[in-house]
Every structure is written in C-alpha cells, then in structure tokens.
Protein backbone atom coordinates (compact mmCIF):
# COMPACT_ATOMS: atom_id res chain seq x y z
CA UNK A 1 60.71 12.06 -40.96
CA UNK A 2 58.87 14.79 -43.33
CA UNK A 3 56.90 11.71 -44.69
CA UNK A 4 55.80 10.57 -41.12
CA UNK A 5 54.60 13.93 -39.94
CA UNK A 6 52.48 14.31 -43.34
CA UNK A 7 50.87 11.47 -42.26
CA UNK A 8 50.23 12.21 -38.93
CA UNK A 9 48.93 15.40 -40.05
CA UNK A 10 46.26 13.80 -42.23
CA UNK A 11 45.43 11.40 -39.95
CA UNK A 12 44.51 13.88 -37.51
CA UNK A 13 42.46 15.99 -40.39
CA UNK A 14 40.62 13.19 -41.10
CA UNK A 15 39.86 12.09 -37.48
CA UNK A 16 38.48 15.93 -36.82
CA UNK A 17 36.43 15.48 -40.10
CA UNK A 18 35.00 12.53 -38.76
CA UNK A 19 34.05 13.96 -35.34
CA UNK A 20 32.47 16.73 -37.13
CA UNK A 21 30.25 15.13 -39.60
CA UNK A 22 29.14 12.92 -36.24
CA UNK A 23 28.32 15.86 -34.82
CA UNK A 24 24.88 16.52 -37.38
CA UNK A 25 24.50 12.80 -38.65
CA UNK A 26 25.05 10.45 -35.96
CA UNK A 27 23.36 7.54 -38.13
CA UNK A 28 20.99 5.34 -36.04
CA UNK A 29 22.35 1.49 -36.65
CA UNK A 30 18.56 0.81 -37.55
CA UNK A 31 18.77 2.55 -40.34
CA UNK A 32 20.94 0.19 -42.20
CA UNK A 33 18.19 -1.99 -43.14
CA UNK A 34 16.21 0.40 -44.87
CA UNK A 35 16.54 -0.52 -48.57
CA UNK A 36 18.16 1.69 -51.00
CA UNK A 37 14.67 2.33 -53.23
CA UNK A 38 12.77 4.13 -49.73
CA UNK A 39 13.29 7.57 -48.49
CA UNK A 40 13.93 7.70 -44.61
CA UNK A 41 10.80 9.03 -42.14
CA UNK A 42 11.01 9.56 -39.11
CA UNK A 43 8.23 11.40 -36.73
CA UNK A 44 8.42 13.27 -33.98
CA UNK A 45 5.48 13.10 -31.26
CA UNK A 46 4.81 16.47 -29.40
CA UNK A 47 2.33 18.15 -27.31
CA UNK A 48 1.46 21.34 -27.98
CA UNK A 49 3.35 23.85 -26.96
CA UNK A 50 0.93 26.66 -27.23
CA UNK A 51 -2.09 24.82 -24.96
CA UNK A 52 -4.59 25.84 -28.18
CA UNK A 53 -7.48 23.04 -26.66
CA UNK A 54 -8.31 21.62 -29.75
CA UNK A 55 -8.00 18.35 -28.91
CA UNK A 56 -10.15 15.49 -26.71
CA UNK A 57 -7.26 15.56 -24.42
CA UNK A 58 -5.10 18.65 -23.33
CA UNK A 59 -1.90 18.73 -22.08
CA UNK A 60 -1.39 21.73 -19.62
CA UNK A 61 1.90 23.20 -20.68
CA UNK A 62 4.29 25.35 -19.12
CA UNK A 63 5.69 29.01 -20.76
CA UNK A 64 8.15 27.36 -22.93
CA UNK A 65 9.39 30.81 -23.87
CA UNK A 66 11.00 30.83 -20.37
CA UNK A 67 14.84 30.64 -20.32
CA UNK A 68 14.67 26.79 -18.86
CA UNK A 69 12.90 25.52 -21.85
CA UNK A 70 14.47 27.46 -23.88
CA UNK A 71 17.60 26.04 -23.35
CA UNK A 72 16.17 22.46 -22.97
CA UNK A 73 14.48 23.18 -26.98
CA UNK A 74 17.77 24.20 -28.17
CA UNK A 75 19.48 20.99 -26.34
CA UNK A 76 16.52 18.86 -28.55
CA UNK A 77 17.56 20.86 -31.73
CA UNK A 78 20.88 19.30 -31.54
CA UNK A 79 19.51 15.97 -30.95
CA UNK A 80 17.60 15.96 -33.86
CA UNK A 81 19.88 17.54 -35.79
CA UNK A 82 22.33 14.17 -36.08
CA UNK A 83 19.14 12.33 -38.06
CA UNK A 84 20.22 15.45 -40.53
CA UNK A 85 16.89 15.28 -42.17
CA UNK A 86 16.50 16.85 -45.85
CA UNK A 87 13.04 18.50 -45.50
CA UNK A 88 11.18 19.14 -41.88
CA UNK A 89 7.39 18.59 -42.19
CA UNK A 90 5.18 20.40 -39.69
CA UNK A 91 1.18 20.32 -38.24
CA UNK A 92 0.64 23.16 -40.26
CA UNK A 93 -2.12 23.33 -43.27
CA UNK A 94 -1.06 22.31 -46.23
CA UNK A 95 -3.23 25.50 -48.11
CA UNK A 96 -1.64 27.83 -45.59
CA UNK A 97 2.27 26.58 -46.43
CA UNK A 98 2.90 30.06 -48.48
CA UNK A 99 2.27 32.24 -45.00
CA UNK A 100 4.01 29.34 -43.18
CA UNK A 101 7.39 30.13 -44.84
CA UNK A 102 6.81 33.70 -44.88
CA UNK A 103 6.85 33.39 -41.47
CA UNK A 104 9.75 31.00 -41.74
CA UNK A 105 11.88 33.55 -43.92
CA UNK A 106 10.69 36.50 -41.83
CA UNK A 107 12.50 34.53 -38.57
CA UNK A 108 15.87 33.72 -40.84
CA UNK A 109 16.40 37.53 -40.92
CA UNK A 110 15.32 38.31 -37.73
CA UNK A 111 12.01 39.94 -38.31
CA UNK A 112 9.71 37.40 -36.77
CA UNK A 113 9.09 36.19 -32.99
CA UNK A 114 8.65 32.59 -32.71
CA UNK A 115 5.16 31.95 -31.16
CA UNK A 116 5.04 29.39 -28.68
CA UNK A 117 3.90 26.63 -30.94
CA UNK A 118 6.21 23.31 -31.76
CA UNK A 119 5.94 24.02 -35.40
CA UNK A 120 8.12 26.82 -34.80
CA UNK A 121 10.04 26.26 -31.49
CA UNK A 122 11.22 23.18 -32.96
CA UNK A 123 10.62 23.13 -36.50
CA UNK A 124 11.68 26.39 -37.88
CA UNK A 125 14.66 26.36 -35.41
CA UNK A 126 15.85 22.97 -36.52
CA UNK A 127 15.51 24.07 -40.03
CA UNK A 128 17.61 26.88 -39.35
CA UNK A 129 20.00 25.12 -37.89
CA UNK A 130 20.17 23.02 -41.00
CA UNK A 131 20.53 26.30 -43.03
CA UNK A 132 17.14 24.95 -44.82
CA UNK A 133 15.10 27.57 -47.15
CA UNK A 134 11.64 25.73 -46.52
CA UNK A 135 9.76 24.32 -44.03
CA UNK A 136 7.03 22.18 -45.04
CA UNK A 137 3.32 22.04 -44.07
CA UNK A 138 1.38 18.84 -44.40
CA UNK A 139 -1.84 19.11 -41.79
CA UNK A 140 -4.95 18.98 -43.18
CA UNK A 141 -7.05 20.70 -39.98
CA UNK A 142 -10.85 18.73 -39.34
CA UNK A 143 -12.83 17.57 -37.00
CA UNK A 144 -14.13 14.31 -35.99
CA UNK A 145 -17.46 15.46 -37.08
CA UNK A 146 -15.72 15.47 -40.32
CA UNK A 147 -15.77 19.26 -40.63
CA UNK A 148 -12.90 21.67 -41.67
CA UNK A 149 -12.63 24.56 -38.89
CA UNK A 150 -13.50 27.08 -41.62
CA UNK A 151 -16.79 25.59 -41.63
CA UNK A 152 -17.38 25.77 -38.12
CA UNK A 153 -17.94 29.01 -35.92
CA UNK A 154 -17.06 28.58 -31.75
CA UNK A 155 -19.28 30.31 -29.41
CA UNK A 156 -17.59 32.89 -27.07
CA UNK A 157 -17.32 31.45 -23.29
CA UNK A 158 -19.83 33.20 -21.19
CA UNK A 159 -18.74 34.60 -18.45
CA UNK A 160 -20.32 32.58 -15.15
CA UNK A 161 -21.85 35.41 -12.99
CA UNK A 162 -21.24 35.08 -9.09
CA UNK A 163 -24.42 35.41 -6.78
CA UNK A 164 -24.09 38.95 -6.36
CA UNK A 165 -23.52 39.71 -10.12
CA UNK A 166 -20.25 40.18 -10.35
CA UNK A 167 -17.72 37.28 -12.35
CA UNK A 168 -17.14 34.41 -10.08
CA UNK A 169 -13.16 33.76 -9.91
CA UNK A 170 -12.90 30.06 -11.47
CA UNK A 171 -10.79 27.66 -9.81
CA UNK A 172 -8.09 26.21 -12.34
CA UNK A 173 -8.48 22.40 -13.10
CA UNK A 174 -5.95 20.24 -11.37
CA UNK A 175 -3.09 18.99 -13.38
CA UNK A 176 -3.07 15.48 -14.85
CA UNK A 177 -0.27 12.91 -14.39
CA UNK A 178 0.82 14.19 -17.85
CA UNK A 179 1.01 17.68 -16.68
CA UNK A 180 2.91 16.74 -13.88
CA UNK A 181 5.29 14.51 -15.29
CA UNK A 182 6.15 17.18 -17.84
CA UNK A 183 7.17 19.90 -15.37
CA UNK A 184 9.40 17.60 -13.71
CA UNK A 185 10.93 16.51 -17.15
CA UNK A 186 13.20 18.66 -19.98
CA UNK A 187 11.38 18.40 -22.81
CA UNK A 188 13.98 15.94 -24.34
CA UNK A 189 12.68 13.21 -21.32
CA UNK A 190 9.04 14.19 -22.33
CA UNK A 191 9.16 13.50 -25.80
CA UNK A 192 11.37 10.61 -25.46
CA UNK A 193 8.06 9.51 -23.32
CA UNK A 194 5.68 10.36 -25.62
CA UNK A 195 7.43 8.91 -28.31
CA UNK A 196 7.59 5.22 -27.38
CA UNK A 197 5.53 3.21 -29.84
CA UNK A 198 4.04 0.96 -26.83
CA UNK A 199 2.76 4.15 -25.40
CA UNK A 200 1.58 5.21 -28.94
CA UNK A 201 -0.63 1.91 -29.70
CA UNK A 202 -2.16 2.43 -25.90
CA UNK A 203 -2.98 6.19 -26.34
CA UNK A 204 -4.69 5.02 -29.53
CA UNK A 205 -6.99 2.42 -28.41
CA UNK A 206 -7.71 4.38 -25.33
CA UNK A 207 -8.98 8.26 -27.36
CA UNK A 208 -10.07 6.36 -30.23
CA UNK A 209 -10.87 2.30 -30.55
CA UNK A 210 -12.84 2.68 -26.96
CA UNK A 211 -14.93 4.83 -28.50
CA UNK A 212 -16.43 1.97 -30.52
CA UNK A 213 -17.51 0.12 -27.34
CA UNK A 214 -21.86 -0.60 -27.50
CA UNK A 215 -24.07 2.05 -25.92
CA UNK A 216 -27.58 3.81 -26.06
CA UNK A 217 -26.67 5.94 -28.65
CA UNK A 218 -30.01 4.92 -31.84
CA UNK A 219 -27.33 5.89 -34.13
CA UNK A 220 -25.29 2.38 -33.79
CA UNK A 221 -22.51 3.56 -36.39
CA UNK A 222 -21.89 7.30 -35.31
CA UNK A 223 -18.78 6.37 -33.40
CA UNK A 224 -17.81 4.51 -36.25
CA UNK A 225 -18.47 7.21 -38.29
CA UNK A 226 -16.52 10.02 -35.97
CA UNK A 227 -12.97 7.78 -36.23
CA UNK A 228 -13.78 7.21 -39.85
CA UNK A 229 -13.10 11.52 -40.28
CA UNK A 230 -10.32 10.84 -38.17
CA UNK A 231 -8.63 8.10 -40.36
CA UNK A 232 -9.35 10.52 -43.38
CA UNK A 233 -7.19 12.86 -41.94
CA UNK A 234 -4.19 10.86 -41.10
CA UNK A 235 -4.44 10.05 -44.82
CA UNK A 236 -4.41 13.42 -46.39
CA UNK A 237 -1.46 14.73 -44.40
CA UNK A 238 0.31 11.36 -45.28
CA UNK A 239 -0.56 12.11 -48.96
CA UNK A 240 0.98 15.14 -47.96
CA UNK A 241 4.31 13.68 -47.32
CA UNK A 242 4.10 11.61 -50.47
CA UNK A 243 3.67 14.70 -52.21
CA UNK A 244 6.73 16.50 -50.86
CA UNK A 245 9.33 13.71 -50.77
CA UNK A 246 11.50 13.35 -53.76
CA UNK A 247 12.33 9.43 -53.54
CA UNK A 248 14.37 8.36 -52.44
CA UNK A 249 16.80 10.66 -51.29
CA UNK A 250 14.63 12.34 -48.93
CA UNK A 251 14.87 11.92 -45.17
CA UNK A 252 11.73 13.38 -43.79
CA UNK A 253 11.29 14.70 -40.05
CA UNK A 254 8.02 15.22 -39.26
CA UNK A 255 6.79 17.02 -35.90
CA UNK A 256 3.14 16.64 -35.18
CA UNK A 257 0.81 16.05 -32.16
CA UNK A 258 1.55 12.40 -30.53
CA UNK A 259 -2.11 11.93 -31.00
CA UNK A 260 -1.04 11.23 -35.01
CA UNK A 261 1.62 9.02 -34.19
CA UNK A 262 0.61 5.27 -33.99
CA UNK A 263 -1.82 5.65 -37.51
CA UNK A 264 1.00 7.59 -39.02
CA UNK A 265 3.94 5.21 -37.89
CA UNK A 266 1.58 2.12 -39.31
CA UNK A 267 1.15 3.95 -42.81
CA UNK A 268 5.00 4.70 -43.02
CA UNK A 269 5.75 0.99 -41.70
CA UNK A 270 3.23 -0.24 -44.41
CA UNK A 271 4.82 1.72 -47.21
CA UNK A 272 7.29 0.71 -49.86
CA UNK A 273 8.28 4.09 -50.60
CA UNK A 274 9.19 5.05 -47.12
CA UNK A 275 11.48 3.57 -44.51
CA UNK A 276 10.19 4.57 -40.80
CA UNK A 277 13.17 5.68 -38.24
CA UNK A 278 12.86 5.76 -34.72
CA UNK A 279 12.28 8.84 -33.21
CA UNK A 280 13.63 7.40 -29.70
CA UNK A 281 17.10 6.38 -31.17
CA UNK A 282 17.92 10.30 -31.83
CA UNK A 283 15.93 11.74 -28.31
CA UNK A 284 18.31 9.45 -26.34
C-alpha cells in the first residue's frame, strides 16, 4: 500500500511538472521539422505603438498605456512566452544597443517608465518575464533615399495661419480601415492579423513592387533605385541576427514593424542556418 501511494505521488509530481513547463514552452508541432543544425526564428509583425510617422503608411494608434491595453499586452506576453525564445531582438539600432539595455536594466529595477513603443511594451516586458539580462537591437534606421536619419535634418511644421491671423484649428484625418479594425480588436487579434503571411506578401507588393509600375518620371530607374535602399536594409538588420545568434541553440523572437515582415520571413525561409516559426501558431 506504501508502494502504491509513492507512486501515485510521483505520478502526480510529474503531471504538475508537465503542466508547468507547458505553461512557457507550449512547442508549436511545426517546429518538429526544423533540423537539428538551424537555430529557431520566429518574427513578430507590429505597428507602432508610439504613432512616430516615419513610415509611407501610418497606423493611427490608440494610448496603449491605458489600463485596456495594458492588460491585453500583458495577455500577448504570455502568449509569446510558450515559444520561450533565448534572445528577443528588437527595431532598435544596432549602434544604439548599449543605451537600449541601459534602459532595459534601468526598467528591471524599477527606475525606468516604459515609453509607449513595442520595443519596450512588448520586448523588454517579455524579456523580463523570461528573467533575460539583454535585449537585443538589430535595426539599422534609413531611408528609402538611402540616407541614415543622422544625415538628414526635418523641417519644423509651420503653423497654417487662419484668415484673421490667428492658427486655424486642423481637422484630424479620418481613420483608415486599419485604424478601425484595431480599436475594435485586443492587440492579440491585431497582430494575429497583421501577422498572416498572405497579408504580408500583399502589403509588400502593394508599398513597394507597385512602385516599380512605368511613369513620367526621366529618371526610369529611381524607383528601382528607392526599393534597392530598402532591400539594403532588410539585409543589415538580418546580418544583425546572424551576428547575435549562437547556432544553433538559439531561438530568436524578433518584434519589428510588419512592414519588414515578408523580405525578412523570405531571408529566414532561405537560410540554412535558421529555421523560420510561425508567429500565428503562438498569437492563437
């Protein structure tokens, strides 16, 4: 009778054990055909959080500092968490990654606000939950003109006088189907959205391969030219990945603007050294 309890006892141990180590790695079944000899990738399409208007197309977001998102973020956090990644990557420049994790280590102790970006809603608070020491930073920031944004200065918005001198009110633009599917979704649904690789390849040809389509422009090539700076830059931050995965033990999360995602996916599809997991398998 002792015997039988002993084993019921470790039976039950091991069946919490289990439940528990489900609970961060909850192993996508895709993953078991990625060979031994490749580290595991997988990248996580955002928008941006912080509505900086960098980019050809801007996604109106909401506050996600209010309560709402903040629990939807920390919802996220805990779906990402079961890909248990080793090292979280981040759209942050690679030359800046030494005030990135100051940032990072300032946050562990409770020094630091988190700004309303997705590098740090999401990254530094998944790392934390992962008890990781280091965040990563692989962007390498520049234009489609094939500048670096140190090279470039932005003139200040003038302010648009009304008839009788004083600052006409502006009307706000009207939100786009984006914006308004977003504030209906958590941002779990959103990303799962963005995420798809069908939507991906579409948003793709539609910012950037359309832009190759004939018009009067003398300079034939300059659209050409303009995706070429683009393609450059996917490059360096993937040879910023390369250079901070230790193969092939690694499992890499990175989180970065959905515009990146379909060259990005392609170049970790393409590559022996890494083993691309879907992002939607872990948002679901």
């Amino acid at each position: 009778m002792r015997n039988f309890c002993f084993l019921i006892l470790l039976v039950l141990i091991a069946a919490v054990s289990a439940v528990r180590s489900q609970n961060i790695s909850s192993v996508s079944p895709k993953e078991n055909s990625c060979g031994a000899e490749s580290a595991k990738i997988m990248i996580l399409g955002t928008y941006h959080m912080g509505n900086p208007h960098l980019d050809g197309r801007n996604l109106e977001a909401d506050d996600v500092l209010l309560p709402k998102r903040q629990r939807e973020i920390a919802e996220l956090i805990e779906k990402l968490a079961r890909f248990n990644p080793t090292k979280i990557a981040v759209e942050s420049p690679y030359s800046e990654r030494v005030e990135l994790n100051s940032r990072y280590q300032k946050f562990l102790i409770g020094e630091y606000k988190l700004k309303r970006n997705e590098s740090e809603q999401i990254g530094f608070q998944l790392a934390k939950r992962l008890n990781h020491k280091t965040v990563h930073a692989v962007d390498y920031p520049m234009l489609m003109s094939g500048l670096r944004y140190d090279e470039i200065e932005f003139p200040k918005p003038k302010p648009n006088p009304a008839p009788d001198g004083t600052q006409a009110k502006t009307t706000p633009p009207a939100l786009s189907e984006g914006d308004l599917l977003l504030r209906r979704s958590t941002v779990t649904e959103f990303l799962l959205y963005m995420n798809n690789p069908e939507k991906a390849r579409r948003q793709h040809g539609e910012d950037y391969l359309r832009q190759l389509m004939p018009d009067d422009n003398a300079a034939i090539y300059e659209s050409a030219d303009r995706i070429t700076n683009w393609y450059k830059r996917e490059l360096r931050i993937f040879a910023n990945l390369n250079r901070i995965t230790e193969f092939p033990n690694d499992r890499i999360l990175l989180i970065i603007g959905s515009g990146h995602l379909k060259i990005l996916r392609d170049f970790a599809l393409d590559s022996p050294q890494f083993c691309l997991v879907e992002t939607e398998n872990y948002l679901k």
